[in-house]
C-alpha atoms as a PDB file:
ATOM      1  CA  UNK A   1     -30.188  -2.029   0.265  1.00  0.00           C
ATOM      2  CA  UNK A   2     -30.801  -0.550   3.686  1.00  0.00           C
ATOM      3  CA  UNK A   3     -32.738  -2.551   6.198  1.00  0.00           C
ATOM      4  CA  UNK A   4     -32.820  -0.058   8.911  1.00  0.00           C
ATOM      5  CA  UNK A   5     -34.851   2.910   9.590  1.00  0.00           C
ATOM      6  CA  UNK A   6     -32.880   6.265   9.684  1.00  0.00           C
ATOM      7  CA  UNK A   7     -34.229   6.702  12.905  1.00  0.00           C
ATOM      8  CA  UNK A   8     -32.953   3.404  14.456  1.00  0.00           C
ATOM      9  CA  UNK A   9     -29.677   3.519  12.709  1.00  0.00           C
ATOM     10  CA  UNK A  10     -29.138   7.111  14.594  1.00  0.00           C
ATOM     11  CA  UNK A  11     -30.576   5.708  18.020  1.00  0.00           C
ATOM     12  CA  UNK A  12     -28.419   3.006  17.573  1.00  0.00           C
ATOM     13  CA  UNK A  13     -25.068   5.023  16.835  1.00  0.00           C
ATOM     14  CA  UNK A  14     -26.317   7.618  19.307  1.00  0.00           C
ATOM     15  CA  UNK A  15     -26.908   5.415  22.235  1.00  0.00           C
ATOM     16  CA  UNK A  16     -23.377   3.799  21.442  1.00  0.00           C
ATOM     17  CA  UNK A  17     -21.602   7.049  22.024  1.00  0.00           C
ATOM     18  CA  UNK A  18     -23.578   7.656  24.835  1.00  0.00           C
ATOM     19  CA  UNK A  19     -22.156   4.179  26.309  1.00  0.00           C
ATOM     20  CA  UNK A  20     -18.842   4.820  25.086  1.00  0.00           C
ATOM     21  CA  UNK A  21     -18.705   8.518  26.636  1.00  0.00           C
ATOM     22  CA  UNK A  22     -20.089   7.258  30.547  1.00  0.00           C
ATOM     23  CA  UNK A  23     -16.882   4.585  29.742  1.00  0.00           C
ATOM     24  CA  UNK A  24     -13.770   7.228  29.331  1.00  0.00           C
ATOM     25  CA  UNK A  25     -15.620   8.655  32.243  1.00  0.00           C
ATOM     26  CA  UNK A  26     -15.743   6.108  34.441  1.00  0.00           C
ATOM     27  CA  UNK A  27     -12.105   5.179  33.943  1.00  0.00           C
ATOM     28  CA  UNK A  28     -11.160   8.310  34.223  1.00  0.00           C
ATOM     29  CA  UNK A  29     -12.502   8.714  37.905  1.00  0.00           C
ATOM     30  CA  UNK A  30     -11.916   5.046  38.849  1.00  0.00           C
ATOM     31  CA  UNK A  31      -9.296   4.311  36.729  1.00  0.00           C
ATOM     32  CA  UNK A  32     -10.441   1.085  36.023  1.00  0.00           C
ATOM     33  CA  UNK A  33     -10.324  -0.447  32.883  1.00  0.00           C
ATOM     34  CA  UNK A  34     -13.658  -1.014  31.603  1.00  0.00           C
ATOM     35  CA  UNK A  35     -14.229  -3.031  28.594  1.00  0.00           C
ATOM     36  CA  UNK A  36     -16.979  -3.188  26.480  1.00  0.00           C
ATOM     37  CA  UNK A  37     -15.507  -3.294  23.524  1.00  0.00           C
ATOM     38  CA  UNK A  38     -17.140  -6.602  22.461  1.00  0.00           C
ATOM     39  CA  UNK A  39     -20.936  -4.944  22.923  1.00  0.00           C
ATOM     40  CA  UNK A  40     -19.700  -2.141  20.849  1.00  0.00           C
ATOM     41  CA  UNK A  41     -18.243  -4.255  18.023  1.00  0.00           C
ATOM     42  CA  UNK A  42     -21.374  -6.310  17.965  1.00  0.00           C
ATOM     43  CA  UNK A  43     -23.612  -3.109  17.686  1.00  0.00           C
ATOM     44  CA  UNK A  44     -21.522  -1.950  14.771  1.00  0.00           C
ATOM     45  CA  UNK A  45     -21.480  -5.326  12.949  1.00  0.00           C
ATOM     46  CA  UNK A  46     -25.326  -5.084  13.499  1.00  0.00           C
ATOM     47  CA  UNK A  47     -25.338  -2.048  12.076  1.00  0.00           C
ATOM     48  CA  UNK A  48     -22.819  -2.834   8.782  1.00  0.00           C
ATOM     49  CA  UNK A  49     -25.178  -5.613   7.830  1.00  0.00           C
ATOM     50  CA  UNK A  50     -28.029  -3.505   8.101  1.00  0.00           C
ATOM     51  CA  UNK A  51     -26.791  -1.002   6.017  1.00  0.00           C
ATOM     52  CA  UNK A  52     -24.736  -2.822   3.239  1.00  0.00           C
ATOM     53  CA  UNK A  53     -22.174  -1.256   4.350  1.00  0.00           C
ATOM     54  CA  UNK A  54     -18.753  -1.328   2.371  1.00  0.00           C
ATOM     55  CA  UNK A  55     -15.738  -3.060   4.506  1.00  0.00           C
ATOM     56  CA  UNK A  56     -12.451  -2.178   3.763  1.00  0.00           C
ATOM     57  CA  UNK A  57      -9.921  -4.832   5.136  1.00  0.00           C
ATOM     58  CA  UNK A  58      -7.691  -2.150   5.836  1.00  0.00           C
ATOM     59  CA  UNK A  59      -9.569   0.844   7.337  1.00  0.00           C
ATOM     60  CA  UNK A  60     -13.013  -1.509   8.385  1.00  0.00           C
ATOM     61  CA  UNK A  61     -16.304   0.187   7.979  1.00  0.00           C
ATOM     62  CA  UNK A  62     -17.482   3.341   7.257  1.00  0.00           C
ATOM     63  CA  UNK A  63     -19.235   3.452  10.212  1.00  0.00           C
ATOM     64  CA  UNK A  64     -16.879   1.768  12.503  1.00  0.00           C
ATOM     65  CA  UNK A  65     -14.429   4.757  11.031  1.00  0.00           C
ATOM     66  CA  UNK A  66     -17.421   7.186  12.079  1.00  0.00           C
ATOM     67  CA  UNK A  67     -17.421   5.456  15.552  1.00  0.00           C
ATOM     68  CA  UNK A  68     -13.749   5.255  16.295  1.00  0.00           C
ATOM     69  CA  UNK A  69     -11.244   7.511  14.529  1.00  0.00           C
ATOM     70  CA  UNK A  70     -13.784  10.442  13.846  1.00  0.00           C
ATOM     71  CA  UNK A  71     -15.364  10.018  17.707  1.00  0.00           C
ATOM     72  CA  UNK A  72     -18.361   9.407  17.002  1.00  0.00           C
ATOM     73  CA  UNK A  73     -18.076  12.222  14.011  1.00  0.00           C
ATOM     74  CA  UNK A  74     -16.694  14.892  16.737  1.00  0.00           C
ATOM     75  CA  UNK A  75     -13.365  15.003  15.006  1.00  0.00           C
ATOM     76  CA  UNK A  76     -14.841  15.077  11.460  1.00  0.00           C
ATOM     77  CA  UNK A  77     -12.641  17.519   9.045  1.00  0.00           C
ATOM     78  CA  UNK A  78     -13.340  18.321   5.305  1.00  0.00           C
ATOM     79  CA  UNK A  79     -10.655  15.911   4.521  1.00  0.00           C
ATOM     80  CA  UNK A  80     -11.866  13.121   6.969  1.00  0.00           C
ATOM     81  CA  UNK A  81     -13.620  11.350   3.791  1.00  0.00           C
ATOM     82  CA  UNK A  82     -13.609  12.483   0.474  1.00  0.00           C
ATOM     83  CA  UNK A  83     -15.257  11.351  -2.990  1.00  0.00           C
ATOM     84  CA  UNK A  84     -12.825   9.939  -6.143  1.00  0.00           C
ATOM     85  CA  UNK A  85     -12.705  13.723  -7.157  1.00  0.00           C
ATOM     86  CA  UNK A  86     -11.634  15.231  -3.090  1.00  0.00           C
ATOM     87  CA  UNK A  87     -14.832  16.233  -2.738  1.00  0.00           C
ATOM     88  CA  UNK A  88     -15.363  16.250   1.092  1.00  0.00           C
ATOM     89  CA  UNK A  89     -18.232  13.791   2.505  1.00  0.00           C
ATOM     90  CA  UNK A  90     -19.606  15.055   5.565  1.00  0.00           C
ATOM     91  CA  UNK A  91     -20.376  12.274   8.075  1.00  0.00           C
ATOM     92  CA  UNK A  92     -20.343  14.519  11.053  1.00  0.00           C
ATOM     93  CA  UNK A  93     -23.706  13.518  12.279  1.00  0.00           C
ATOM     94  CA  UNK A  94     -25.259   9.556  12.289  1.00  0.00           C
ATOM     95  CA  UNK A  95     -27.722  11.396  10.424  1.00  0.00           C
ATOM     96  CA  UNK A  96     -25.425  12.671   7.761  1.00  0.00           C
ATOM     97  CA  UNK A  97     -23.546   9.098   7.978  1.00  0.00           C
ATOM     98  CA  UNK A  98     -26.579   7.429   7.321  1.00  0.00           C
ATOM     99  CA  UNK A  99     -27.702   9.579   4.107  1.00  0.00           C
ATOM    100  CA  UNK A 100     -23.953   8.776   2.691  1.00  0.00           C
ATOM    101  CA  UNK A 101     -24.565   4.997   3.618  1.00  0.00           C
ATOM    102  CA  UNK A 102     -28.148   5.248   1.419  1.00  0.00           C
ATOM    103  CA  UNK A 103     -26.323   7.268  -1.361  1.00  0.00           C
ATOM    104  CA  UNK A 104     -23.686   4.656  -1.860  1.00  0.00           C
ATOM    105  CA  UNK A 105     -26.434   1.577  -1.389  1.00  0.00           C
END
């Protein structure tokens, strides 16, 4: 069951890439390392118990998937995430990541 409103799951998400984005662009000026990794895991455990969502020990979360490998769904492909049958699954938005997450719930 989700326990978060479609709206605050995608201000959530949203405001995370925002963070993450200022980030890669402050180290890329200063070239300082700047680590906030542990506000951004927190955020997206937040957000996995909120939605129920499914943990793979391998690959993690849907969402933290959505966060990191597909950039925040900037590098989504058809073949990013696909049903049993290939089907692709388009989590290119939080928006569209959240209707998958309710769909599967």
């Amino acid at each position: 069951m989700i326990n978060i409103s479609k709206e605050d799951f995608c201000k959530a998400i949203n405001r995370l890439k925002e963070s993450q984005d200022q980030l890669i662009e402050i180290d890329r000026v200063l070239g300082a390392v700047c680590n906030l990794g542990d506000l951004s895991d927190t955020v997206i455990k937040l957000l996995e118990k909120l939605t129920d969502a499914y943990i793979n020990d391998q690959f993690g979360s849907d969402i933290s998937y959505f966060c990191w490998e597909l950039d925040f769904g900037r590098n989504w492909t058809p073949d990013s995430i696909t049903d049993m049958d290939d089907n692709p699954i388009d989590i290119s938005t939080p928006e569209k990541l959240y209707d998958y997450l309710v769909a599967c719930s």
